[in-house]
Protein backbone atom coordinates (compact mmCIF):
# COMPACT_ATOMS: atom_id res chain seq x y z
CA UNK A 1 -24.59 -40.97 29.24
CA UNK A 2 -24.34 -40.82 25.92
CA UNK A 3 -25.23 -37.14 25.32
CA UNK A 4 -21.98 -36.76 28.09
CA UNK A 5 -19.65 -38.70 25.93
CA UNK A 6 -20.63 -36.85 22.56
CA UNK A 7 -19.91 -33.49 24.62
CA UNK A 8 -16.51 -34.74 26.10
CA UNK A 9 -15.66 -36.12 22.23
CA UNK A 10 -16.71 -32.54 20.89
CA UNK A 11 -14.92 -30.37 23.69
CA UNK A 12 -11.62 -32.42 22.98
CA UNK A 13 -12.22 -32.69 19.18
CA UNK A 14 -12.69 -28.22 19.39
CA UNK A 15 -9.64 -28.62 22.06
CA UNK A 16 -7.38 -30.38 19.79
CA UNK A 17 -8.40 -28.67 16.64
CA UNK A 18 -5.72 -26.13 15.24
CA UNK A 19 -7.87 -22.82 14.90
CA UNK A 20 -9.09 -22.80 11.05
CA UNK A 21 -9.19 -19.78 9.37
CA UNK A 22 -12.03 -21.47 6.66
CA UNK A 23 -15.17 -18.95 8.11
CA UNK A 24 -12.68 -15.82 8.65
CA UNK A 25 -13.74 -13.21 6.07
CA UNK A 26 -11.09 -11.08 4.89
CA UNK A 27 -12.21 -6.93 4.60
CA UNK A 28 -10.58 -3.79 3.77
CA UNK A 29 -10.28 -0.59 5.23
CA UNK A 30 -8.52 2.95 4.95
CA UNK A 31 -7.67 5.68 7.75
CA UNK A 32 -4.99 7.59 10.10
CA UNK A 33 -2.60 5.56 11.85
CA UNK A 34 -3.50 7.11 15.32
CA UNK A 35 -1.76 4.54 17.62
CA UNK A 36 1.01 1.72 17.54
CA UNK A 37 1.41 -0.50 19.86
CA UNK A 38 3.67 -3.43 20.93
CA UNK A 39 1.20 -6.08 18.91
CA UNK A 40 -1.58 -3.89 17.38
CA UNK A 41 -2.27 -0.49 15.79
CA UNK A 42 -5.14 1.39 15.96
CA UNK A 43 -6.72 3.49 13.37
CA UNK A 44 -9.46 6.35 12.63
CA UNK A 45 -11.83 6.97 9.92
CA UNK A 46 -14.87 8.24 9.27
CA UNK A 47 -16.55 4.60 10.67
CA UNK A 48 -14.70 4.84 13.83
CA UNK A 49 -11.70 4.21 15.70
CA UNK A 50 -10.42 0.38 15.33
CA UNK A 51 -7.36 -1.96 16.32
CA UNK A 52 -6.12 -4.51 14.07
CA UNK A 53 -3.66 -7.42 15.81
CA UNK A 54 -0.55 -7.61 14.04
CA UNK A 55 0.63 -10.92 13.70
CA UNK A 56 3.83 -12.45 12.78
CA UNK A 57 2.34 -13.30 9.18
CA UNK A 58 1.13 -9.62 8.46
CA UNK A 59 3.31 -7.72 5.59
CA UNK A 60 3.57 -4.20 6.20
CA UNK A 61 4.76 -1.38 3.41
CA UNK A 62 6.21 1.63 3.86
CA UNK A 63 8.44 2.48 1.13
CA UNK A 64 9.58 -1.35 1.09
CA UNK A 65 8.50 -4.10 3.67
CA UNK A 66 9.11 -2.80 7.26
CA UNK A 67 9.02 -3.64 10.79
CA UNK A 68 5.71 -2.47 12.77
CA UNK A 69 7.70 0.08 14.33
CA UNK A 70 8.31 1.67 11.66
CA UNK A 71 4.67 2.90 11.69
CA UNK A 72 3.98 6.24 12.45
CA UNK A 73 0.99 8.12 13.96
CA UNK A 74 -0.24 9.98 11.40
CA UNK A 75 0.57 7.70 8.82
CA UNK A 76 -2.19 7.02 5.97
CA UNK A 77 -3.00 3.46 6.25
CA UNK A 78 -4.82 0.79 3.81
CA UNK A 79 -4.95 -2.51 6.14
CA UNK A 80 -6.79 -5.24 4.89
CA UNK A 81 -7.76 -7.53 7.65
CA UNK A 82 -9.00 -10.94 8.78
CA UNK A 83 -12.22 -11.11 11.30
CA UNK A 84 -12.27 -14.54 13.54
CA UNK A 85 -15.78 -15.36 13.15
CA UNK A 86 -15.73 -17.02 16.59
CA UNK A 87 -14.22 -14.08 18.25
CA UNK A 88 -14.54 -10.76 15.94
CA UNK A 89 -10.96 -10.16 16.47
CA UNK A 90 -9.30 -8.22 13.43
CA UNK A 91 -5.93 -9.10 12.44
CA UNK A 92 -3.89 -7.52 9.91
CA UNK A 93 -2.96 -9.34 6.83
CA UNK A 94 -1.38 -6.49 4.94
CA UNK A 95 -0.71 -2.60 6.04
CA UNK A 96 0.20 -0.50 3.25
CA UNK A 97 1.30 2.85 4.64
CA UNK A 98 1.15 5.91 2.74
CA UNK A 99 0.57 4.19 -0.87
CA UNK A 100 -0.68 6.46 -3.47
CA UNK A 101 -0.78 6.70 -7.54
CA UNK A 102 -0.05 9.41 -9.19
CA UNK A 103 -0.15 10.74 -12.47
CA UNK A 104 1.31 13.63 -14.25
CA UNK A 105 3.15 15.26 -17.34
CA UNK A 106 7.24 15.34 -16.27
CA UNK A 107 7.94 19.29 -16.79
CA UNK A 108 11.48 18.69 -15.46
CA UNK A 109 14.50 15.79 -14.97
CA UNK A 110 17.15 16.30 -12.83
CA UNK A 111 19.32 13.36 -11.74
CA UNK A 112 17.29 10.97 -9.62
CA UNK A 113 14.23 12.75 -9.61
CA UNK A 114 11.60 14.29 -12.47
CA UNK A 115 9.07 17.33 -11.79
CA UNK A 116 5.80 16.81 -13.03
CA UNK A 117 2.56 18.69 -13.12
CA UNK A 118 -0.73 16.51 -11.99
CA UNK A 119 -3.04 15.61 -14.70
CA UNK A 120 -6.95 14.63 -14.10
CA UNK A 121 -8.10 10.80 -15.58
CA UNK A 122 -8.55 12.48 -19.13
CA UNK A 123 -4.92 14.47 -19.28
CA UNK A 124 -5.56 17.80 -18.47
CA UNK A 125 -3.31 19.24 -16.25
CA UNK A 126 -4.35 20.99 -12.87
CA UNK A 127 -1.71 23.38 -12.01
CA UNK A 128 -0.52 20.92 -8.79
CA UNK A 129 3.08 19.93 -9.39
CA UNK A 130 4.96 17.24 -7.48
CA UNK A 131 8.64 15.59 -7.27
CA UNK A 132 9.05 11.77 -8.15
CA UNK A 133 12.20 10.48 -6.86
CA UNK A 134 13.32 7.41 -8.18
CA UNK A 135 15.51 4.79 -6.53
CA UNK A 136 17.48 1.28 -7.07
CA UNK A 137 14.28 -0.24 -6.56
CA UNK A 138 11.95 1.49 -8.51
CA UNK A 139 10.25 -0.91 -10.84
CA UNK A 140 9.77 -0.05 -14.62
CA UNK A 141 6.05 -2.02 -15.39
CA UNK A 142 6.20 -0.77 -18.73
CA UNK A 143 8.54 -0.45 -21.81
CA UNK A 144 10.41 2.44 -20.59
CA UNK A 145 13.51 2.97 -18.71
CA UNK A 146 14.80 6.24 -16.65
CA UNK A 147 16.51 6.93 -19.71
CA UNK A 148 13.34 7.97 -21.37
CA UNK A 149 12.21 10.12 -18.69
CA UNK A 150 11.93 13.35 -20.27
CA UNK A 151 9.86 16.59 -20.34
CA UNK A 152 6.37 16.62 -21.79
CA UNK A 153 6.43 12.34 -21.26
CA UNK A 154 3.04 11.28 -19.31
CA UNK A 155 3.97 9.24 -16.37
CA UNK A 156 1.86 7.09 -14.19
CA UNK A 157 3.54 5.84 -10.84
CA UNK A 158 2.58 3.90 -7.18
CA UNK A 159 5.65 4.52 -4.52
CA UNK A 160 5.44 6.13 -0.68
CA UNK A 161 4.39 9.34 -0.53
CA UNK A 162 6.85 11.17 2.02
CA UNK A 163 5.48 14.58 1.99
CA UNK A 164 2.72 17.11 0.11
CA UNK A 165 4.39 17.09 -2.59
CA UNK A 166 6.93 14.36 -2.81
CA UNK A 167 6.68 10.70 -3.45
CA UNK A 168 9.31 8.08 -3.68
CA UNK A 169 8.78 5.63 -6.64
CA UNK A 170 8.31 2.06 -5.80
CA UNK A 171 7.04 0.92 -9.56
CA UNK A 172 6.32 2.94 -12.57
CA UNK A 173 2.93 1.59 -13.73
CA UNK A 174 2.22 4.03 -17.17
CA UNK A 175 4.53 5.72 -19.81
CA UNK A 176 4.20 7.39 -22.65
CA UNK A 177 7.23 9.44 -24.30
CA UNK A 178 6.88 12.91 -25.30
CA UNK A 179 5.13 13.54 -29.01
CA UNK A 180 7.40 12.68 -31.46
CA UNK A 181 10.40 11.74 -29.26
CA UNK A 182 12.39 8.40 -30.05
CA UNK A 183 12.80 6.05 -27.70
CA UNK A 184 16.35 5.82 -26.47
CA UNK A 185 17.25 2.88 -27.48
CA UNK A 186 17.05 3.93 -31.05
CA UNK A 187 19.58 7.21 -30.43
């Protein structure tokens, strides 16, 4: 009898119980967005094919915070996820969609957007160029300002890459000017 009532106080005790989140562990992954669907996407790598749920809590970026619809297939994806221990369920926490750094010298400005040629970790340039347009919500991380976006300046950026060879700014994480340029607010 009493084994009964410590198995009816334990079912109703796990019944009750809002589902705790305390033995989750949280992972990381990157692939190709090769499916959405109306609560989940699924994606490829070289590990396999997985879904993730998407919840109401899970932020997704693509170029700013979007809707799950505004997913693509093709897309290239860094999700970091939440397993359920008790079921092995992955859920989405955050989706970044086709996030990338990159870093170059600007060889041309021209209105919203600068030209610049890819440089490796130690500055050498590697004959890939690339167009950074900047928007109203491009963050400047550094002491610099689009105003001091100029040829020859080393620039070091994080935004949504929408093609090859395009990528619009979301924050501007390194800067520096041109050898022996002023900065503009001394002109």
């Amino acid at each position: 009898m009493r084994g009964l009532l410590m198995l009816a106080f334990l079912t109703c005790a796990a019944n009750s119980a809002p589902a705790q989140r305390v033995g989750d562990r949280i992972d990381a992954t990157e692939g190709k967005l090769v499916a959405v669907h109306e609560r989940s996407i699924t994606v490829r790598n070289d590990q396999g094919t997985r879904t993730f749920r998407i919840s109401a809590d899970t932020k997704i970026w693509r170029g700013d915070f979007v809707d799950l619809h505004q997913l693509r297939p093709g897309d290239d994806l860094a999700v970091r996820f939440r397993v359920s221990d008790r079921s092995g369920e992955a859920t989405a926490v955050d989706i970044d969609a086709n996030l990338d750094r990159w870093d170059g010298n600007i060889t041309k400005v021209s209105g919203d957007r600068v030209q610049f040629e890819f440089t490796d970790k130690d500055g050498n340039p590697h004959g890939m160029k690339a167009t950074v347009v900047f928007w109203n919500r491009t963050a400047f991380l550094v002491d610099a300002s689009r105003s001091d976006l100029r040829p020859g300046a080393y620039l070091s950026v994080t935004g949504l890459v929408e093609s090859r060879d395009v990528m619009r700014a979301w924050q501007v994480i390194g800067f520096r000017p041109p050898p022996n340029a002023r900065p503009s607010r001394y002109r």
